[in-house]
Protein backbone atom coordinates (compact mmCIF):
# COMPACT_ATOMS: atom_id res chain seq x y z
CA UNK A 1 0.00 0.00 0.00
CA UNK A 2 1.51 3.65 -1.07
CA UNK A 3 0.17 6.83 -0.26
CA UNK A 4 -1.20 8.59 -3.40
CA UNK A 5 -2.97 11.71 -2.34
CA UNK A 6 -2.63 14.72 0.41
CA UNK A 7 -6.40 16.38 0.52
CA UNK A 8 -7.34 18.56 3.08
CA UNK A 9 -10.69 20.42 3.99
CA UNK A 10 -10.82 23.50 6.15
CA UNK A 11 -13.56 23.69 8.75
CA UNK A 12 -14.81 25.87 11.98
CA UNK A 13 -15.81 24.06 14.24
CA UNK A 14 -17.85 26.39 17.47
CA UNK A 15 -17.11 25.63 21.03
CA UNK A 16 -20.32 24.79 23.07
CA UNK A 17 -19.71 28.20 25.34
CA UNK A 18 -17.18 30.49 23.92
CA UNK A 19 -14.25 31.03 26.53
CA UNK A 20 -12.33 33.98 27.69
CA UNK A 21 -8.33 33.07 27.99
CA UNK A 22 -5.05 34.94 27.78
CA UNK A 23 -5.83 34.58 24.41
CA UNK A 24 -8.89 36.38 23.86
CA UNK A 25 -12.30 34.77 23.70
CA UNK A 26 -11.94 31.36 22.07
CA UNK A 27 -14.71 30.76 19.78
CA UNK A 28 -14.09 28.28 17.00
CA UNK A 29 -11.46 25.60 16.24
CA UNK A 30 -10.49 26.29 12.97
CA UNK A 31 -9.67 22.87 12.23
CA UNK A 32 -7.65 21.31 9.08
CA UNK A 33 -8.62 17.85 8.12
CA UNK A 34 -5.73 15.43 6.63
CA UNK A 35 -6.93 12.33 4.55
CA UNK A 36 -3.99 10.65 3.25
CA UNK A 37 -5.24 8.27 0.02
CA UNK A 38 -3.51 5.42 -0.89
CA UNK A 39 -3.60 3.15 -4.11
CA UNK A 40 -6.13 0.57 -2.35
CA UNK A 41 -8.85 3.08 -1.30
CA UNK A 42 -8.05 3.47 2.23
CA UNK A 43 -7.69 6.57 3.48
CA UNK A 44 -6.06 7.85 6.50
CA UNK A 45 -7.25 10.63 8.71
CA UNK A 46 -5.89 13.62 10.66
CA UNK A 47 -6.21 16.92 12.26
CA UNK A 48 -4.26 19.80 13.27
CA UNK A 49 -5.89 23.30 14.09
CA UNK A 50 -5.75 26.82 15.39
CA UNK A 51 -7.82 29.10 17.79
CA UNK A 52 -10.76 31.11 16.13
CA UNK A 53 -9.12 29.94 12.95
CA UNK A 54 -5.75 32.01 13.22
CA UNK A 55 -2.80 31.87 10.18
CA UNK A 56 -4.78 28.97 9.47
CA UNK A 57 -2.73 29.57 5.85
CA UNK A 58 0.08 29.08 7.60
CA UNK A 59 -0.44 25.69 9.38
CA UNK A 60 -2.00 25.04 6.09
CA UNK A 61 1.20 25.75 4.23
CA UNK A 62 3.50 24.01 6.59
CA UNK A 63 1.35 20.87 6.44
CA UNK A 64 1.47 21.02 2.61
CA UNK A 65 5.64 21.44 2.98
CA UNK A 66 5.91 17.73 3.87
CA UNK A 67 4.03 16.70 0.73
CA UNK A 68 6.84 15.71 -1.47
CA UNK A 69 7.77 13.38 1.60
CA UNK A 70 4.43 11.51 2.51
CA UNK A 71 3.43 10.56 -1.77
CA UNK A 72 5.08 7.73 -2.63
CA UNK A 73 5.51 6.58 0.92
CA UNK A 74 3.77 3.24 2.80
CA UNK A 75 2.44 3.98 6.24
CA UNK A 76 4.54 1.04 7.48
CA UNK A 77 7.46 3.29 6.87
CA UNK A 78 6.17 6.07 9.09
CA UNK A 79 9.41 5.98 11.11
CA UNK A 80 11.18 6.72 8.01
CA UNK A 81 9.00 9.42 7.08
CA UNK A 82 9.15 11.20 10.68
CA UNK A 83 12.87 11.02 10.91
CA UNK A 84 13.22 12.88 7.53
CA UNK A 85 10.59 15.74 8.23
CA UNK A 86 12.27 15.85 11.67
CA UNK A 87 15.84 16.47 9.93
CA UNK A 88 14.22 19.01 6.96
CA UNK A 89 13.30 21.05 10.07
CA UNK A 90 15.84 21.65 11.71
CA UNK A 91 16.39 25.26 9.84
CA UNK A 92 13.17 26.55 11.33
CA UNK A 93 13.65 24.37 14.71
CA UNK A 94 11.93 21.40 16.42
CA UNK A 95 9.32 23.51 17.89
CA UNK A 96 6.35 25.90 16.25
CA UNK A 97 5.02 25.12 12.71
CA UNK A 98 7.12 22.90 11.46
CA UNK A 99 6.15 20.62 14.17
CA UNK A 100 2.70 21.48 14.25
CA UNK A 101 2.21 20.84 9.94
CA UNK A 102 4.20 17.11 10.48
CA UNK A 103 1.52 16.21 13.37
CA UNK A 104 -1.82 15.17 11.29
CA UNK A 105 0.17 13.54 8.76
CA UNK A 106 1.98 11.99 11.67
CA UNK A 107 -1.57 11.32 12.49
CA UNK A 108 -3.02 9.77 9.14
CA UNK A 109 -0.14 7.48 8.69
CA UNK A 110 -0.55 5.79 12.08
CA UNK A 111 -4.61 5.54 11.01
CA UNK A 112 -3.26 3.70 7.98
CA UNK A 113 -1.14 1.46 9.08
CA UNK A 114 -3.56 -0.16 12.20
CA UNK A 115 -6.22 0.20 9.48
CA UNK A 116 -4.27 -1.91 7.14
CA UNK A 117 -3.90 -4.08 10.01
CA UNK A 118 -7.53 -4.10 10.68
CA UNK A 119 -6.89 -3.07 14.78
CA UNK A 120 -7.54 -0.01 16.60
CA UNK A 121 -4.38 1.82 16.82
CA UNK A 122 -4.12 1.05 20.88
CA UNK A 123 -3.54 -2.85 19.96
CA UNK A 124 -1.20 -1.81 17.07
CA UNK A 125 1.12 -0.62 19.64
CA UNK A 126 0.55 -3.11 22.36
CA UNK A 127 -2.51 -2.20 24.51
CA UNK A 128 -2.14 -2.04 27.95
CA UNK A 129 -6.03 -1.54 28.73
CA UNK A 130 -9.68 -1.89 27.29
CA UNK A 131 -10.40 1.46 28.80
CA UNK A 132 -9.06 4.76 30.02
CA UNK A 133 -9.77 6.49 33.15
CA UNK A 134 -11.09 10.53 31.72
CA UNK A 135 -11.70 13.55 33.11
CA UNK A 136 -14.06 16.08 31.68
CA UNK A 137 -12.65 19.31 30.46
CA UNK A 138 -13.74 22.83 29.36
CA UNK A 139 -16.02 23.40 31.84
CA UNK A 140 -16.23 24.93 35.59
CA UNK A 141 -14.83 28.45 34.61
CA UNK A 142 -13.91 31.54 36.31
CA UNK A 143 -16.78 33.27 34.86
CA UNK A 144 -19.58 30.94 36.58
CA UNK A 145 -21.23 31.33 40.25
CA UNK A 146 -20.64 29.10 43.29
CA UNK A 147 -24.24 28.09 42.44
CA UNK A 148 -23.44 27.99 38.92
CA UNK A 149 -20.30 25.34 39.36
CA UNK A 150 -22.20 23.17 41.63
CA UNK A 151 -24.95 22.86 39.33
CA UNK A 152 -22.49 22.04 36.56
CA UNK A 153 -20.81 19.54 38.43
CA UNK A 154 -23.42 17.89 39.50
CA UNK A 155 -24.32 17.98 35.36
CA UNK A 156 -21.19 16.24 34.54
CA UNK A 157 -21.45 13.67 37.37
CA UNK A 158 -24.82 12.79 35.89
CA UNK A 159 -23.19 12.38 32.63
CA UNK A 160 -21.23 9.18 33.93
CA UNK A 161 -17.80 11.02 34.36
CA UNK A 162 -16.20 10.65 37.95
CA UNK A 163 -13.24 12.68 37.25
CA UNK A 164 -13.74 16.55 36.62
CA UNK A 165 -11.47 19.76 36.65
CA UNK A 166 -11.95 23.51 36.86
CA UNK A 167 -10.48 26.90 36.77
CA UNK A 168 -8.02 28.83 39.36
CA UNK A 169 -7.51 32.75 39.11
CA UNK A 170 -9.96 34.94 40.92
CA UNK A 171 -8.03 37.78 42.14
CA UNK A 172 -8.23 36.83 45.90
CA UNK A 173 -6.84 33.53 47.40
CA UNK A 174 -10.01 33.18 49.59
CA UNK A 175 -12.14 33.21 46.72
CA UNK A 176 -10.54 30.24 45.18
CA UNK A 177 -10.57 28.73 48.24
CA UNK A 178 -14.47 28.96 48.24
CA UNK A 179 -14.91 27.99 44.88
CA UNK A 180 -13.18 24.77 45.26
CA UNK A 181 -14.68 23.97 48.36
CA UNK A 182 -17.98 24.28 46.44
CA UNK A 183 -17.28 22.04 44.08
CA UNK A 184 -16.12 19.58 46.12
CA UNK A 185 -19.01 19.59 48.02
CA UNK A 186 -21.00 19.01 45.01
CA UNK A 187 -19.51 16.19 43.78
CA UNK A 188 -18.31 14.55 47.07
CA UNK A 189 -14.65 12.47 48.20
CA UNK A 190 -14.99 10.07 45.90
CA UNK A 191 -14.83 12.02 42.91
CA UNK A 192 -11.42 13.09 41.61
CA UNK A 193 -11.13 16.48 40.95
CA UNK A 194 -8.77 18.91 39.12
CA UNK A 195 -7.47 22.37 38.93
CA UNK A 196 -6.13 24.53 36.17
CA UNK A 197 -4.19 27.88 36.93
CA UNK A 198 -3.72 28.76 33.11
CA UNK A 199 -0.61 29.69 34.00
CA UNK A 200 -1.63 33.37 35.88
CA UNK A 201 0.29 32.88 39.15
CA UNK A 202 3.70 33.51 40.38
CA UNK A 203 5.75 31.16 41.58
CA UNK A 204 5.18 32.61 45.56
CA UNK A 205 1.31 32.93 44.74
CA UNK A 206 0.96 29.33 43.55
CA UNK A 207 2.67 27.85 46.63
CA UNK A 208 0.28 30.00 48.79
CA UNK A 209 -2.61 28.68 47.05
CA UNK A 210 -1.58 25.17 46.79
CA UNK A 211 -1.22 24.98 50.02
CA UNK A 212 -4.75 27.01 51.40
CA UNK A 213 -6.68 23.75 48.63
CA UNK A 214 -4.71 20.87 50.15
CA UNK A 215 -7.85 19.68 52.41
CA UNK A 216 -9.51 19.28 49.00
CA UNK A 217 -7.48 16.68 47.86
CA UNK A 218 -6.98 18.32 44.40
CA UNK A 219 -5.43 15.51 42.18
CA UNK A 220 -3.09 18.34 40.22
CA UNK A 221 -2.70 21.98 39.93
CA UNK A 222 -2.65 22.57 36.14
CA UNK A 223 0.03 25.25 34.57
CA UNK A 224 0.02 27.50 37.94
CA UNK A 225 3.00 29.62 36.40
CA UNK A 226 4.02 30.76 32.91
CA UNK A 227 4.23 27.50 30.70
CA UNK A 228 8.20 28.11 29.66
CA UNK A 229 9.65 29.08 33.00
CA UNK A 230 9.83 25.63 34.14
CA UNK A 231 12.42 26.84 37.08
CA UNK A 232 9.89 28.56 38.87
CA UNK A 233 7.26 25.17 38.10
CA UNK A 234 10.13 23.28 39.99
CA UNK A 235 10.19 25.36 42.79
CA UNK A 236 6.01 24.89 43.05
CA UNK A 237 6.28 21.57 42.37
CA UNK A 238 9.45 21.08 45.31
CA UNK A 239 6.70 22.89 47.34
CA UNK A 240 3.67 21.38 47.41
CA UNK A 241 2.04 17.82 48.27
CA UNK A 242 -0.40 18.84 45.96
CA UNK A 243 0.80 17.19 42.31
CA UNK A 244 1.64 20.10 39.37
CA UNK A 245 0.30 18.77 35.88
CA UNK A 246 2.29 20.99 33.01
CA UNK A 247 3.56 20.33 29.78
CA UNK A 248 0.60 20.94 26.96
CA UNK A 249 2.13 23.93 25.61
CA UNK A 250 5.57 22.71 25.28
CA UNK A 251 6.89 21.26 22.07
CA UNK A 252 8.71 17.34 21.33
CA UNK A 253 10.96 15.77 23.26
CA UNK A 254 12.87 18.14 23.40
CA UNK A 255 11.15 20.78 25.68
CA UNK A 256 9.66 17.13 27.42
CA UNK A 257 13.26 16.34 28.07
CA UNK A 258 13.98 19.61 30.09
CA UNK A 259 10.71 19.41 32.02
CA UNK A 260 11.93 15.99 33.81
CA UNK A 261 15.44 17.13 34.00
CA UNK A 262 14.24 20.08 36.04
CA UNK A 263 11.54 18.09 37.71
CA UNK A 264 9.13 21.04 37.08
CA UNK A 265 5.85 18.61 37.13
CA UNK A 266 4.99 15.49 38.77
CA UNK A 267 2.20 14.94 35.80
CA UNK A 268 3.01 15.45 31.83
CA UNK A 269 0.92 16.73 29.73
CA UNK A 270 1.76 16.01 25.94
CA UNK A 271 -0.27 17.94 23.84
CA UNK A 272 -0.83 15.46 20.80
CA UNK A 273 -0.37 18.50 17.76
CA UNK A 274 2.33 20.09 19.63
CA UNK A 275 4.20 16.71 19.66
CA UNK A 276 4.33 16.49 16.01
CA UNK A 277 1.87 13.17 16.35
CA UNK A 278 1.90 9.84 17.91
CA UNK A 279 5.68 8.80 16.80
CA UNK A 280 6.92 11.82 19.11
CA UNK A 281 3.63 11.37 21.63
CA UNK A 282 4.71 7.80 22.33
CA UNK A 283 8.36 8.33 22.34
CA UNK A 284 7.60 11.31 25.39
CA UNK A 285 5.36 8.90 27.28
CA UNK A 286 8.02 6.43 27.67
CA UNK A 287 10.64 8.15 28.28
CA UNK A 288 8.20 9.72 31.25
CA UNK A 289 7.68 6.27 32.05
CA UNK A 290 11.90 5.80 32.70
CA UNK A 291 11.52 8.95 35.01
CA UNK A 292 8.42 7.66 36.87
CA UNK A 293 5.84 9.85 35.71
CA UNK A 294 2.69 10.05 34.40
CA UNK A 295 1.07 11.22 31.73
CA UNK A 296 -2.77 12.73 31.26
CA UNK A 297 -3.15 13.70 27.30
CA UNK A 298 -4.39 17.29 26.42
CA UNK A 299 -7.42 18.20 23.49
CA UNK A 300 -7.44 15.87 20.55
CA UNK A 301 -9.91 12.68 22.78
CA UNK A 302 -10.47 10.84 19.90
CA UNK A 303 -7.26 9.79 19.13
CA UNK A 304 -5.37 10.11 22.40
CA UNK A 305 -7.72 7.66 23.38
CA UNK A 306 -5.58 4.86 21.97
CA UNK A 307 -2.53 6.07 22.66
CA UNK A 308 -3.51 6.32 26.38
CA UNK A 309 -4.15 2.73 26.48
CA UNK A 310 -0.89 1.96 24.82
CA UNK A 311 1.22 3.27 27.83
CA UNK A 312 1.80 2.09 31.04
CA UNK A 313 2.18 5.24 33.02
CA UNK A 314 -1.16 6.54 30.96
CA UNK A 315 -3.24 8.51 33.89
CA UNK A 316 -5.88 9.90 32.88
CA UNK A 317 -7.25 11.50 29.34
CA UNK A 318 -8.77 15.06 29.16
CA UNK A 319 -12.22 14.79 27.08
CA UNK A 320 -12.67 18.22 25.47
CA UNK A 321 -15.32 18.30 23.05
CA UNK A 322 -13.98 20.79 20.51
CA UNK A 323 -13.71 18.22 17.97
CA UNK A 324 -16.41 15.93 18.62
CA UNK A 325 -18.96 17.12 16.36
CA UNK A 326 -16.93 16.40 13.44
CA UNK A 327 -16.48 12.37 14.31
CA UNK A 328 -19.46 10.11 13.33
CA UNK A 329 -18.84 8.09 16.35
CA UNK A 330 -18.84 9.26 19.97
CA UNK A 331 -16.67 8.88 23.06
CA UNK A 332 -18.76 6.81 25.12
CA UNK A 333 -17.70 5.77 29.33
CA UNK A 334 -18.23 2.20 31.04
CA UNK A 335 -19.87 1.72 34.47
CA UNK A 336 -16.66 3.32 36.21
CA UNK A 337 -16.33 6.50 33.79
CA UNK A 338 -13.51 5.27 32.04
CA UNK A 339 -13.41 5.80 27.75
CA UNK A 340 -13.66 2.93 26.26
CA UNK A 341 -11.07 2.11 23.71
CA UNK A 342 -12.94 1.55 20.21
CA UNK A 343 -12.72 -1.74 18.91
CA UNK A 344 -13.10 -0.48 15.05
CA UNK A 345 -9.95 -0.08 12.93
CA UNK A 346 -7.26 2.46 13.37
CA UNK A 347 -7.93 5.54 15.46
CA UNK A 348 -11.69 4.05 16.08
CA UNK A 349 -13.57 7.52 14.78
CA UNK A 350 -13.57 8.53 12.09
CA UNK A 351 -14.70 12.11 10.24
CA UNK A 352 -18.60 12.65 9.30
CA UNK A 353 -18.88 13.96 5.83
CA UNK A 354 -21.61 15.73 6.76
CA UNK A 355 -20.27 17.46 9.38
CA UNK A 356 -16.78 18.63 7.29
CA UNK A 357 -19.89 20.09 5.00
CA UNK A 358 -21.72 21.54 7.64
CA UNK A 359 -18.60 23.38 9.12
CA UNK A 360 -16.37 23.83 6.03
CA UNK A 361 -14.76 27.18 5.46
């Protein structure tokens, strides 16, 4: 089997509840849609996108760069493949676009080959687990009431989850104090429960909160300083009983690699675009695994799922429905709210042609 054909479609795809970040307000993924054909009809699938649909020509453009290397090429050789986009980039650097346009071809490939070998991607590599333990994600913001978040997380209990995480950042310690309190109450001991700092405290701030939420048995503090000053995530890390979960903006194994060699987070968080795909996404997760640490994915559910069940120190994985609306199938959760791991060929969902149609740019 050779790959013939790089197509792509360009699609918006609008969040639930638009939300405010240090971004701006986050309304749409604009998504772009790989399908990599091949001379026997199967095609292979993947996705790399942008907030609100920003320089999507540019992701567009980098994606298209690595044509010339994918045609031609058999998904069994995706390890070939990688390692030459990975040394054609080093002029630009092993971070940013570059790595970002190789990730949904990255993607497609490793959808081809379990395809061809008609598994789900997670047995391809070696599945570890039928199932995934998940937390729900995008919810529980800043911007709702006490009443507001215990009404929600009661919602997402009811849903079948038993894992759920929400926002840090009021202006006052006390009042994230009382907002976490809330929602624990809501959802009771048994639930495991999250928090995400977006990266808006100081180093001295973060250890001061951490330590004013450790009778809430938080299992992580997400990103409580700036993403890339992974000194001063050491020092919160060094300071807390409280786990720190970082590591979804960071890019390869590369920034990975300084993250454990500064011990800056007891919990990584590869992000699965900003890895340049699964080759890099896997490689990461076991090299955690050598260091003794976990790993909880970030975005991109539907096909983190597999890899999640592929690795032994796999935690927990983050559903955020951006993307769900464009998948024909759904992420669905067993008695214990764990994802279940898809028994249908390669990544196990797969795009809805209506929906590219629906949301196409």
């Amino acid at each position: 089997m050779k790959i013939t054909g790089l197509r792509t479609d360009i699609v918006h795809v609008p969040l639930p509840t638009p939300i405010p970040s240090s971004l701006g307000v986050i309304e749409h993924a604009g998504c772009i849609l790989v399908h990599l054909e091949t001379d026997v009809g199967m095609v292979g699938e993947g996705l790399a996108f942008t907030v609100n649909g920003r320089r999507s020509d540019v992701l567009l453009a980098a994606i298209r760069s690595y044509e010339p290397l994918v045609l031609g090429s058999e998904p069994e050789f995706g390890g070939g493949f990688w390692q030459a986009a990975w040394n054609g980039m080093g002029f630009f650097g092993h971070r940013g676009i570059a790595v970002l346009g190789l990730a949904p071809l990255d993607m497609a490939i490793m959808d081809l080959r379990a395809k061809k070998a008609g598994v789900n991607v997670a047995r391809l590599l070696g599945a570890c687990r039928q199932s995934v333990p998940v937390y729900a994600s995008g919810g529980l913001r800043l911007s709702a009431s006490i009443d507001g978040l215990q009404t929600e997380a009661s919602a997402i209990l009811a849903r079948g989850f038993r894992a759920l995480k929400m926002s840090l950042g009021k202006p006052s310690t006390a009042e994230d104090v009382a907002r976490v309190r809330a929602v624990r109450d809501a959802v009771g001991p048994g639930v495991t429960l999250m928090a995400d700092a977006n990266q808006q405290l100081t180093a001295a701030r973060a250890i001061h909160l951490g330590r004013a939420l450790e009778a809430f048995e938080l299992a992580w503090i997400e990103e409580p300083v700036p993403y890339h000053d992974h000194a001063a995530e050491a020092a919160v890390a060094a300071a807390l009983a409280t786990p720190i979960a970082s590591g979804e903006n960071e890019y390869t194994r590369l920034g990975m690699m300084e993250m454990l060699r500064l011990q800056s987070a007891d919990i990584l968080m590869p992000d699965l675009q900003r890895m340049g795909g699964p080759t890099e996404f896997m490689k990461v997760a076991h090299m955690a695994e050598g260091f003794g640490i976990p790993i909880s994915s970030h975005l991109f559910t539907e096909m983190s799922l597999p890899l999640m069940a592929a690795i032994p120190n796999g935690m927990v994985l983050e559903h955020m429905p951006w993307f769900s609306p464009l998948y024909r199938e759904p992420v669905t959760l067993d008695a214990k709210g764990h994802a279940i791991v898809p028994d249908r060929p390669g990544w196990g969902f797969s795009f809805d042609p209506d929906a590219i149609a629906r949301f196409r740019v």
